[in-house]
Protein backbone atom coordinates (compact mmCIF):
# COMPACT_ATOMS: atom_id res chain seq x y z
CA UNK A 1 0.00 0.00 0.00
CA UNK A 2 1.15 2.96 -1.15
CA UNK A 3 1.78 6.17 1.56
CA UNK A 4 0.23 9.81 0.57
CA UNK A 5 1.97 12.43 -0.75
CA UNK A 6 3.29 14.86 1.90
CA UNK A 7 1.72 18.41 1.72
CA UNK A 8 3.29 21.21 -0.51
CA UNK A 9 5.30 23.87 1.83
CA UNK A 10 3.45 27.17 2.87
CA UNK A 11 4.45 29.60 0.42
CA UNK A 12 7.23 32.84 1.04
CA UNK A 13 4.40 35.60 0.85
CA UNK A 14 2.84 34.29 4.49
CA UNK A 15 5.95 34.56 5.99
CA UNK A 16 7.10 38.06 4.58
CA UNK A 17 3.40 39.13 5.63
CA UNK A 18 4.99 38.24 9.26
CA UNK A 19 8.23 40.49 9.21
CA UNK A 20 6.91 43.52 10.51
CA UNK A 21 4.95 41.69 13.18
CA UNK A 22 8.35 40.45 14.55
CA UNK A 23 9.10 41.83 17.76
CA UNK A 24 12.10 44.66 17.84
CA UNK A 25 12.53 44.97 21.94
CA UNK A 26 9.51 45.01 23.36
CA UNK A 27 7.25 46.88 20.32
CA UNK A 28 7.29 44.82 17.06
CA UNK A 29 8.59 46.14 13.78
CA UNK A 30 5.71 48.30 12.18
CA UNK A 31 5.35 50.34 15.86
CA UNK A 32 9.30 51.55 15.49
CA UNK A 33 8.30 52.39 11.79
CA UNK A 34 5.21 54.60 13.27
CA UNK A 35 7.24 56.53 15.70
CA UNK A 36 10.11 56.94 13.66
CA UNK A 37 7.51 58.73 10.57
CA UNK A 38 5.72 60.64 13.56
CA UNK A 39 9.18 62.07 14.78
CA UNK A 40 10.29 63.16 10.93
CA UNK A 41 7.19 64.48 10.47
CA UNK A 42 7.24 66.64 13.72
CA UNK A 43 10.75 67.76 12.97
CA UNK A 44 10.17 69.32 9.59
CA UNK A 45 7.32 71.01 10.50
CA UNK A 46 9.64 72.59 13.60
CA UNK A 47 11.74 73.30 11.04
CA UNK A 48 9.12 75.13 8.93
CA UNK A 49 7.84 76.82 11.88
CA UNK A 50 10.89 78.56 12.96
CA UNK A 51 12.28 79.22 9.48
CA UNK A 52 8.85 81.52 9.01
CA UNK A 53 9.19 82.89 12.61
CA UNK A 54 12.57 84.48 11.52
CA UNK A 55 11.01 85.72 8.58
CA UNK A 56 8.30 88.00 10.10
CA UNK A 57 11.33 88.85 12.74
CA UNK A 58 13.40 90.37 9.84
CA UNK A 59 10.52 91.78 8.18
CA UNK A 60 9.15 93.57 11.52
CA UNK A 61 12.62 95.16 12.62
CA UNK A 62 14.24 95.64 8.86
CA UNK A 63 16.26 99.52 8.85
CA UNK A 64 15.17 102.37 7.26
CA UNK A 65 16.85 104.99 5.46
CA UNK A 66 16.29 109.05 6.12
CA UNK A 67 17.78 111.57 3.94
CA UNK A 68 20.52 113.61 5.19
CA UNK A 69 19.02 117.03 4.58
CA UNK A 70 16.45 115.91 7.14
CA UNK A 71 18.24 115.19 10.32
CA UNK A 72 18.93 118.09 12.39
CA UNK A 73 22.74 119.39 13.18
CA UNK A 74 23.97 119.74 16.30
CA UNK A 75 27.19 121.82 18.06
CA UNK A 76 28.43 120.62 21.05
CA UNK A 77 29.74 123.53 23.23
CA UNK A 78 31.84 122.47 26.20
CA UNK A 79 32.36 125.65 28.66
CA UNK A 80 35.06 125.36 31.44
CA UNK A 81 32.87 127.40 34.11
CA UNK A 82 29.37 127.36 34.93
CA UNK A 83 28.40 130.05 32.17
CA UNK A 84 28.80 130.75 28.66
CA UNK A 85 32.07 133.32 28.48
CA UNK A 86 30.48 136.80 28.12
CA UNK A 87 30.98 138.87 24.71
CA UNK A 88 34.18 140.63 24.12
CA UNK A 89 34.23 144.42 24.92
CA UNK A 90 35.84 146.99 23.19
CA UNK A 91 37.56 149.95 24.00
CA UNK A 92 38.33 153.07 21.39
CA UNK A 93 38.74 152.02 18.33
CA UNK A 94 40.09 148.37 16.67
CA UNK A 95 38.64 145.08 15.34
CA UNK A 96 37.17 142.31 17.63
CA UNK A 97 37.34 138.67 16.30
CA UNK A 98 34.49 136.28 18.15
CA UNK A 99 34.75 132.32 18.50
CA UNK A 100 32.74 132.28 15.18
CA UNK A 101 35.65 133.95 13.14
CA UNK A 102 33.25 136.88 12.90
CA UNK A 103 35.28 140.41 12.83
CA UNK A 104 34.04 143.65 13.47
CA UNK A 105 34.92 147.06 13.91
CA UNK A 106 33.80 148.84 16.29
CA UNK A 107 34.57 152.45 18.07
CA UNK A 108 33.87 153.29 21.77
CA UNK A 109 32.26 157.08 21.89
CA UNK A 110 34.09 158.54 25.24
CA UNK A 111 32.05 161.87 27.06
CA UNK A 112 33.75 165.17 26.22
CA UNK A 113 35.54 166.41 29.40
CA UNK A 114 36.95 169.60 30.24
CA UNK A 115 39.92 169.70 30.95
CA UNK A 116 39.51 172.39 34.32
CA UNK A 117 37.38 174.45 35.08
CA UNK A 118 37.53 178.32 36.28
CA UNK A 119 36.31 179.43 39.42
CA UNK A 120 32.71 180.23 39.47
CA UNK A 121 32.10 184.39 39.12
CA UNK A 122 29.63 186.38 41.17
CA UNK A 123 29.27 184.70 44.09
CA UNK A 124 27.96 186.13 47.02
CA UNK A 125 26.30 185.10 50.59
CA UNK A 126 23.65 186.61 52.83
CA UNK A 127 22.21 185.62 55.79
CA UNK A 128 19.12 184.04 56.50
CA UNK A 129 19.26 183.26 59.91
CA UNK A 130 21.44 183.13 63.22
CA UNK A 131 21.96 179.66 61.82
CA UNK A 132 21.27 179.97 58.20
CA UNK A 133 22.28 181.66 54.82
CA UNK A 134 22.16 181.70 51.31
CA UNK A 135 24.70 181.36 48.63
CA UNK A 136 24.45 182.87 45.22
CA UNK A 137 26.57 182.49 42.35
CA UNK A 138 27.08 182.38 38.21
CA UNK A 139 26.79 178.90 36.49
CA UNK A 140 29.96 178.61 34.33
CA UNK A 141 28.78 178.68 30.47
CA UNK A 142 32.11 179.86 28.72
CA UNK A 143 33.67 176.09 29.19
CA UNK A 144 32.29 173.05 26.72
CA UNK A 145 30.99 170.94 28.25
CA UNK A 146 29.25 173.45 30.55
CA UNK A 147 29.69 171.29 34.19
CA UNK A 148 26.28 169.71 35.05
CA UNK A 149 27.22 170.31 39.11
CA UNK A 150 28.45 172.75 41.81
CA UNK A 151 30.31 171.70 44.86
CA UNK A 152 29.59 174.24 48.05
CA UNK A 153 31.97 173.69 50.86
CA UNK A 154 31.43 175.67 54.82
CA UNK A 155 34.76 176.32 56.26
CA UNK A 156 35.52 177.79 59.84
CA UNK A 157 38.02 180.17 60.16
CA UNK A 158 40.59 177.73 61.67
CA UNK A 159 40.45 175.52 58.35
CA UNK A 160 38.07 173.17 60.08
CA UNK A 161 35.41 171.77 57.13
CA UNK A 162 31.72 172.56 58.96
CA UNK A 163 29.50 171.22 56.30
CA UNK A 164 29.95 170.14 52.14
CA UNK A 165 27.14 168.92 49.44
CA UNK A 166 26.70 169.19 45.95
CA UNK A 167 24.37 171.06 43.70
CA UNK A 168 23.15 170.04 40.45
CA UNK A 169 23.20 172.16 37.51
CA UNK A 170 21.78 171.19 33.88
CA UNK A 171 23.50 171.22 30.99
CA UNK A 172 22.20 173.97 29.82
CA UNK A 173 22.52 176.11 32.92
CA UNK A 174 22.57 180.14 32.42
CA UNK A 175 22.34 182.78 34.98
CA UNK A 176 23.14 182.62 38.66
CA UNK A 177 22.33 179.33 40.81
CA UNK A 178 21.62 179.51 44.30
CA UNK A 179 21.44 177.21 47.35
CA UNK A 180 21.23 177.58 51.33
CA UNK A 181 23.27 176.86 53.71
CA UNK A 182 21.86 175.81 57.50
CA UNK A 183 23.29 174.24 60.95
CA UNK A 184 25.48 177.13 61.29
CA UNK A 185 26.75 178.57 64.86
CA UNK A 186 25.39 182.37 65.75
CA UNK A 187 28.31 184.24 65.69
CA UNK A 188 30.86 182.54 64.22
CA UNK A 189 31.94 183.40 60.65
CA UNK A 190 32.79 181.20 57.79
CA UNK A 191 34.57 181.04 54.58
CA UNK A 192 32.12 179.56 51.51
CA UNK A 193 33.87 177.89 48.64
CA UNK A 194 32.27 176.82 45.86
CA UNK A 195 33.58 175.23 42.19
CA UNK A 196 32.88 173.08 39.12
CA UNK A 197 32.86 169.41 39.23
CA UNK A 198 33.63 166.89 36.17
CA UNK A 199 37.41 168.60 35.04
CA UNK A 200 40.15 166.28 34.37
CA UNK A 201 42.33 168.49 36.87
CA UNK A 202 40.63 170.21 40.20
CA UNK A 203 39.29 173.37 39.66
CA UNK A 204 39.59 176.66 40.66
CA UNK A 205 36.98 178.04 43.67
CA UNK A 206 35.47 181.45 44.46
CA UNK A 207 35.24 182.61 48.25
CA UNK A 208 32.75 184.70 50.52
CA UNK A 209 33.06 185.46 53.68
CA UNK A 210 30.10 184.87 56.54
CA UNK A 211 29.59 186.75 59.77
CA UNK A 212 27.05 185.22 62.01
CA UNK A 213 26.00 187.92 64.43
CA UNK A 214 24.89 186.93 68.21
CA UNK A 215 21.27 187.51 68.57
CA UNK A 216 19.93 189.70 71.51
CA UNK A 217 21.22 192.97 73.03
CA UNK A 218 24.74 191.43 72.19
CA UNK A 219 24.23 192.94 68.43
CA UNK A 220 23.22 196.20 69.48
C-alpha cells in the first residue's frame, strides 16, 4: 500500500506578511516604523515653523533709510565754568574777532571832558538866619561841556570843614544858581567855597566870607 503524498510547503508571501509583526525589543517592527515617521514628520514642521518665525522677525525690525538734509545738526559747546564766556568788549577804536571767526569794527564814543574848570564868578552870601544863609553864584557857560554840578563847601576860620554837598546844575545852565546853607553857629563866621565838578584836573573856587551875628542885646 502505497503512503500519501506529503503536503506542498506554505508559500514565502505568508511569511514576509509576518516580518513587521516580529518583535524589535519590546514593540514589534511596524510600531518603530510609526514613531520613527511621527518624529520626521514633527521635525520638519519645527523646522518650517521657525524658518517663518525668523522671517516675520526680519521683516518687523528691517532699517530704514532718512535723507541727510532731514536730520537736524547739532554743536556741542563744552564751557570750562558754569556760564557761557560773556561777549568781548571793546575799547576806542580796533577790530574784535568772536569764536565764530566773525570780525568787526567797532569804536567806543568817550564823554567830552573839560579839561579844568575856572572858578565860578559872582558869588555872594547873605544871611538868613542866626543859623542859616544863602549862597548865590554864576553857572559857568564859557567852558564846553558846561559842568552839570556845583560843589559848596562851609569852612571855619581855623580851616576846620563845617559842612559840604553838591548842587546840580543842567547842561544847559545860564544865569546865577543859588542854594542855602543851615546848621550854622550864631556868631561865628565862615569862609564859603564853591567850584565846578567833572574837570580832568581840580578846579579853581570862588570865596565869601560869613559873619554870624549873636542875637539879643549882644548885636546892638
Amino acid at each position: 500500500m502505497s503512503e500519501p503524498a506529503p503536503e506542498p510547503a506554505s508559500s514565502g508571501g505568508s511569511s514576509s506578511s509576518n516580518v513587521f509583526a516580529r518583535k524589535l525589543g519590546p514593540l514589534p517592527l511596524w510600531a518603530w516604523m510609526g514613531i520613527g515617521l511621527a518624529v520626521a514628520l514633527g521635525y520638519y514642521y519645527f523646522r518650517n515653523n521657525k524658518a517663518s518665525q525668523a522671517a516675520q522677525n526680519t521683516a518687523s525690525t528691517g532699517t530704514s533709510t532718512t535723507d541727510s538734509s532731514l536730520i537736524p545738526q547739532f554743536v556741542n559747546q563744552v564751557y570750562t565754568q558754569n556760564a557761557p564766556p560773556s561777549a568781548p568788549s571793546t575799547t576806542g577804536s580796533g577790530t574784535t574777532t568772536t569764536g565764530g571767526g566773525t570780525t568787526s569794527t567797532g569804536t567806543t564814543t568817550t564823554a567830552a571832558q573839560a579839561n579844568q574848570y575856572p572858578a565860578p564868578t559872582g558869588e555872594s552870601v547873605s544871611k538868613l538866619s542866626n543859623t542859616s544863609a544863602k549862597v548865590n553864584w554864576n553857572y559857568i557857560t564859557g567852558t564846553s561841556p558846561k559842568p552839570t554840578s556845583y560843589t559848596v563847601a562851609v569852612y571855619q576860620l581855623n580851616g576846620k570843614l563845617a559842612q559840604q554837598f553838591t548842587v546840580n546844575a543842567p547842561d544847559t545852565a545860564s544865569g546865577q544858581a543859588q542854594a542855602t546853607i543851615t546848621g550854622l553857629h550864631p556868631g561865628w563866621q565862615y569862609n564859603v567855597h564853591v567850584w565846578a565838578n567833572g574837570g580832568k584836573t581840580a578846579p579853581a573856587h570862588s570865596t565869601a566870607k560869613l559873619t554870624l551875628l549873636w542875637p539879643g542885646p549882644m548885636n546892638k
